[in-house]
Protein backbone atom coordinates (compact mmCIF):
# COMPACT_ATOMS: atom_id res chain seq x y z
CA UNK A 1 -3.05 14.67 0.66
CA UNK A 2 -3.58 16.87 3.34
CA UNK A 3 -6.92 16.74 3.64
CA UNK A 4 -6.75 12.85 4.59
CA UNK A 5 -3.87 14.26 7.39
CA UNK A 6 -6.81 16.64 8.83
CA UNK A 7 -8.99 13.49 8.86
CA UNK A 8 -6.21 11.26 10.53
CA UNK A 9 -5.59 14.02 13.67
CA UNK A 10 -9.25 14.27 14.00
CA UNK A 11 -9.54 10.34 14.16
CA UNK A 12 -6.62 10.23 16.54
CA UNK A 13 -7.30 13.25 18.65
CA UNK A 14 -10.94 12.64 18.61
CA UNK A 15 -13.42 15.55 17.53
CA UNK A 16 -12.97 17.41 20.60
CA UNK A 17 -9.31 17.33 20.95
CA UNK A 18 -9.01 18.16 16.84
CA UNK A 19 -11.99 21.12 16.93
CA UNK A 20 -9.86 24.14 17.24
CA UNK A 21 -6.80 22.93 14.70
CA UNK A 22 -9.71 21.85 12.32
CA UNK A 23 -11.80 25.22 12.25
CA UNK A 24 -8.31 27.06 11.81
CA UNK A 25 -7.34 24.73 8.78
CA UNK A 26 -9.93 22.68 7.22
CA UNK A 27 -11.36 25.85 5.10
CA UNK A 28 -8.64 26.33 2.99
CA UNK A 29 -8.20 22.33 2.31
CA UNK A 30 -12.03 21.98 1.50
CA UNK A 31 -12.08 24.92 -0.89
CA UNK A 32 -9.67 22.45 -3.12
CA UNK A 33 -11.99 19.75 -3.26
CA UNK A 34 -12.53 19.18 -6.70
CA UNK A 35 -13.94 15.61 -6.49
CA UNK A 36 -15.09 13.04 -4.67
CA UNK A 37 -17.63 9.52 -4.63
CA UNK A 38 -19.05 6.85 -2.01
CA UNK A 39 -18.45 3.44 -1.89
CA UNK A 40 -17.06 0.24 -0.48
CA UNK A 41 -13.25 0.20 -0.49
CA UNK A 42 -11.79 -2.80 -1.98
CA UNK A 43 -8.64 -2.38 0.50
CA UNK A 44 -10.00 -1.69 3.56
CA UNK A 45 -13.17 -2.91 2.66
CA UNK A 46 -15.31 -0.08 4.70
CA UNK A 47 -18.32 2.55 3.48
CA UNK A 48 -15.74 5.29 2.85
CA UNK A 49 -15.84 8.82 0.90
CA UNK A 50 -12.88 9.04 -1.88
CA UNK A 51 -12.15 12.66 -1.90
CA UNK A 52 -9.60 14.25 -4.48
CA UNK A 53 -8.03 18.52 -4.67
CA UNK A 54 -7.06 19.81 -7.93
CA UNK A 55 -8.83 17.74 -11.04
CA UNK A 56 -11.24 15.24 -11.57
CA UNK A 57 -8.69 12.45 -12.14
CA UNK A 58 -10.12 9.28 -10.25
CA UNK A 59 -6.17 7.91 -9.75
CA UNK A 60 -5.73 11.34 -7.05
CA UNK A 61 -8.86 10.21 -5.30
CA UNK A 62 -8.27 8.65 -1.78
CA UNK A 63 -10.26 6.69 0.80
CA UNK A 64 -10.50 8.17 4.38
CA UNK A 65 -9.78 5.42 6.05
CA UNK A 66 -6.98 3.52 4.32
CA UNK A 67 -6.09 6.16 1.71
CA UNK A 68 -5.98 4.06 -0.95
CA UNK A 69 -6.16 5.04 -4.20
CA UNK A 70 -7.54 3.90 -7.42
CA UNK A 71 -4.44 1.77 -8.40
CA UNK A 72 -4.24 0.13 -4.86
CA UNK A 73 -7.93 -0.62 -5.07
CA UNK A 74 -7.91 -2.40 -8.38
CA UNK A 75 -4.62 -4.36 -7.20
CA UNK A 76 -6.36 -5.75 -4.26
CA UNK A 77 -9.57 -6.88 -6.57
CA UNK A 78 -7.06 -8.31 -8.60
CA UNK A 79 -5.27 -10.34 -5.84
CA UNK A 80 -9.23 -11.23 -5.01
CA UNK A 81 -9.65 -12.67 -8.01
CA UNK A 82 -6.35 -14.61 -9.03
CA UNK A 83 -5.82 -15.91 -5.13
CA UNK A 84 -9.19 -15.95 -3.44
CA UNK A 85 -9.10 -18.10 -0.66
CA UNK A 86 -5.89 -19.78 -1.47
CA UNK A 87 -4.27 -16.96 -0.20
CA UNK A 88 -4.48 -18.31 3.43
CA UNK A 89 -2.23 -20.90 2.10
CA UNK A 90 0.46 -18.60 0.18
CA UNK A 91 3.73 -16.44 1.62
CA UNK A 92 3.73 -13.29 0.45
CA UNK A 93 6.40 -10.10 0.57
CA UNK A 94 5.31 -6.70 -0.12
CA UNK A 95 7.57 -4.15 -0.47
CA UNK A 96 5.63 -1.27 1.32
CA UNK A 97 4.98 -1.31 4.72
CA UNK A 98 2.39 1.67 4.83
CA UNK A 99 0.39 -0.12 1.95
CA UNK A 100 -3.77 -0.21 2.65
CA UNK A 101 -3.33 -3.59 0.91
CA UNK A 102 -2.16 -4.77 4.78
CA UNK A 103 -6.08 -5.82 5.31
CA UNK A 104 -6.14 -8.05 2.39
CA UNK A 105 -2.77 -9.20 2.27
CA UNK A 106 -2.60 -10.33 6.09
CA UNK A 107 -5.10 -12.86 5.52
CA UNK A 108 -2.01 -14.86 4.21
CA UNK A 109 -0.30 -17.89 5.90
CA UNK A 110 2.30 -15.66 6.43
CA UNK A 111 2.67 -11.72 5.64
CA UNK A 112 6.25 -10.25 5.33
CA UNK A 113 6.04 -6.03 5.03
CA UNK A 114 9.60 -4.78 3.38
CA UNK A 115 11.38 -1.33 2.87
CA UNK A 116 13.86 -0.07 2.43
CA UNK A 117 15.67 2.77 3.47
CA UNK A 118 19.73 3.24 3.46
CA UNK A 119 20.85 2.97 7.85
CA UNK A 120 17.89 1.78 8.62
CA UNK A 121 17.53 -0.54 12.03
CA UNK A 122 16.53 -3.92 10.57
CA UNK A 123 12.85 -3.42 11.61
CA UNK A 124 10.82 -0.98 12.38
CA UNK A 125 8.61 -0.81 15.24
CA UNK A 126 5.21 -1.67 13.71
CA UNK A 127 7.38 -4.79 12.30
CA UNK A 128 8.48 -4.43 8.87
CA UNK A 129 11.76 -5.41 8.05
CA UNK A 130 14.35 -3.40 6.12
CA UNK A 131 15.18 -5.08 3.25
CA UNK A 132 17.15 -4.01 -0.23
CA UNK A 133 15.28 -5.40 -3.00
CA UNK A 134 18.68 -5.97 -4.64
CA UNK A 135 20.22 -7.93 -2.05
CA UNK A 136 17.19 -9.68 -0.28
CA UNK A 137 17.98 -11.22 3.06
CA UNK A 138 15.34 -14.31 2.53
CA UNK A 139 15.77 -17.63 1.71
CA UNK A 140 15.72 -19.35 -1.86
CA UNK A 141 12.27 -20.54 -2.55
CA UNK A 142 10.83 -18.26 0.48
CA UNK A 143 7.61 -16.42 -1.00
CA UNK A 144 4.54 -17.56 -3.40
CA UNK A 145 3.83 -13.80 -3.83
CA UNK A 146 5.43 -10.16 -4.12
CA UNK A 147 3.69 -7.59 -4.20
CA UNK A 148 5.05 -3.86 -4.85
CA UNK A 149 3.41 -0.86 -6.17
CA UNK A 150 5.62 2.42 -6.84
CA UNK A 151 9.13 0.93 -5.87
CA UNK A 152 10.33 -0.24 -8.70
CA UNK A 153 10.69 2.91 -10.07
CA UNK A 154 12.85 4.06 -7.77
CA UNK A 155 15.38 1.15 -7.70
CA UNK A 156 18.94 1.61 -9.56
CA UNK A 157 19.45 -1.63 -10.88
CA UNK A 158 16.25 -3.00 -11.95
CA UNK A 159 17.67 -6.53 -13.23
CA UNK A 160 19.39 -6.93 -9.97
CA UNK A 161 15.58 -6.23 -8.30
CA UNK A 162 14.14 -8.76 -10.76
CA UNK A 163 16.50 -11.67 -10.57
CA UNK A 164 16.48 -11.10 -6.44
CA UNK A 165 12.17 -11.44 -6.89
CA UNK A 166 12.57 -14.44 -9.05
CA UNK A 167 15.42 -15.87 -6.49
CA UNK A 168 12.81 -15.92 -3.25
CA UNK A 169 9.82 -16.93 -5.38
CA UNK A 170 9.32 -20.67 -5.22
CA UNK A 171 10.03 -22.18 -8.36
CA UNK A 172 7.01 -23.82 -10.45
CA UNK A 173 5.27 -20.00 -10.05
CA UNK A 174 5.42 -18.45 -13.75
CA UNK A 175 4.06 -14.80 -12.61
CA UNK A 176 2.60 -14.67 -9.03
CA UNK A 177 4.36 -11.16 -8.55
CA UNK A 178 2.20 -8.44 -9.44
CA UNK A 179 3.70 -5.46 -9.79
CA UNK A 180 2.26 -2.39 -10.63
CA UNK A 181 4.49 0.27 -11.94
CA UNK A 182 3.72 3.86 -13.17
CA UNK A 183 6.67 5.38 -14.86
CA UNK A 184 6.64 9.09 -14.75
């Protein structure tokens, strides 16, 4: 959303630095505000504003400091809820390393980011690893958790996905991956 981007530049640049690129811009993008609320973020867990351009629909609605949406919000109350604080004890994989579930997911034992993308150097420089979700690089029996939200979509051979998931997931765990998926 480009609003969010205006937000980011001004948070890196600082409000001086972002001033003159902001007055230029920010009128158009703030004419297509159609909706927004206040509250506590359940990802990054801050006072934030959602904001959202071009309908009311709460999914489109983003915080301003994680950007995370509706979906990723109820997916990190849900990991809340199922793992609480035995998630300090778990492995987990998820397969997006941009996600604003990082706050809630790094509280882990260990916290594996993943993505893929086709010649791309093994990891990247904030330290996710590339990783093919049909041929996964880990070890049997590596993870107590995946977690993915709009990738499986995207993948070709969705069995070959599924079986690699249940391959790394230590066995005695009947569903511990959560995966969200919207088909469009």
């Amino acid at each position: 959303m480009a609003l969010l981007k205006i937000w980011r530049t001004v948070r890196q640049r600082g409000p001086l630095g972002a001033c003159k690129k902001l007055l230029t811009v920010a009128p158009a993008y703030l004419r297509g505000i159609k909706c927004w609320r206040v509250g506590r973020c359940q990802c990054c867990e801050r006072l934030t504003i959602f904001l959202g351009q071009h309908n009311n629909s709460a999914e489109l609605r983003s915080c301003l400091h994680c950007s995370a949406n509706e979906r990723y919000e109820l997916l990190a109350a849900e990991i809340r809820k199922r793992y609480g604080d035995r998630l300090s004890e778990m492995d987990v994989l998820e397969l997006d390393p941009h996600s604003p579930l990082r706050k809630v997911l790094s509280r882990a034992q260990s916290y594996t980011r993943s993505f893929y993308e086709e010649g791309c150097p093994t990891i990247s420089r904030d330290g996710a690893v590339c990783e093919d979700i049909t041929a996964l690089n880990f070890g049997k029996n590596s993870f107590d958790l995946i977690v993915s939200s709009e990738v499986l979509e995207h993948v070709a051979c969705l069995e070959r996905a599924l079986s690699e998931s249940a391959r790394v997931l230590r066995p005695g765990i009947k569903i511990r991956s959560l995966v969200v998926q919207i088909l469009e």
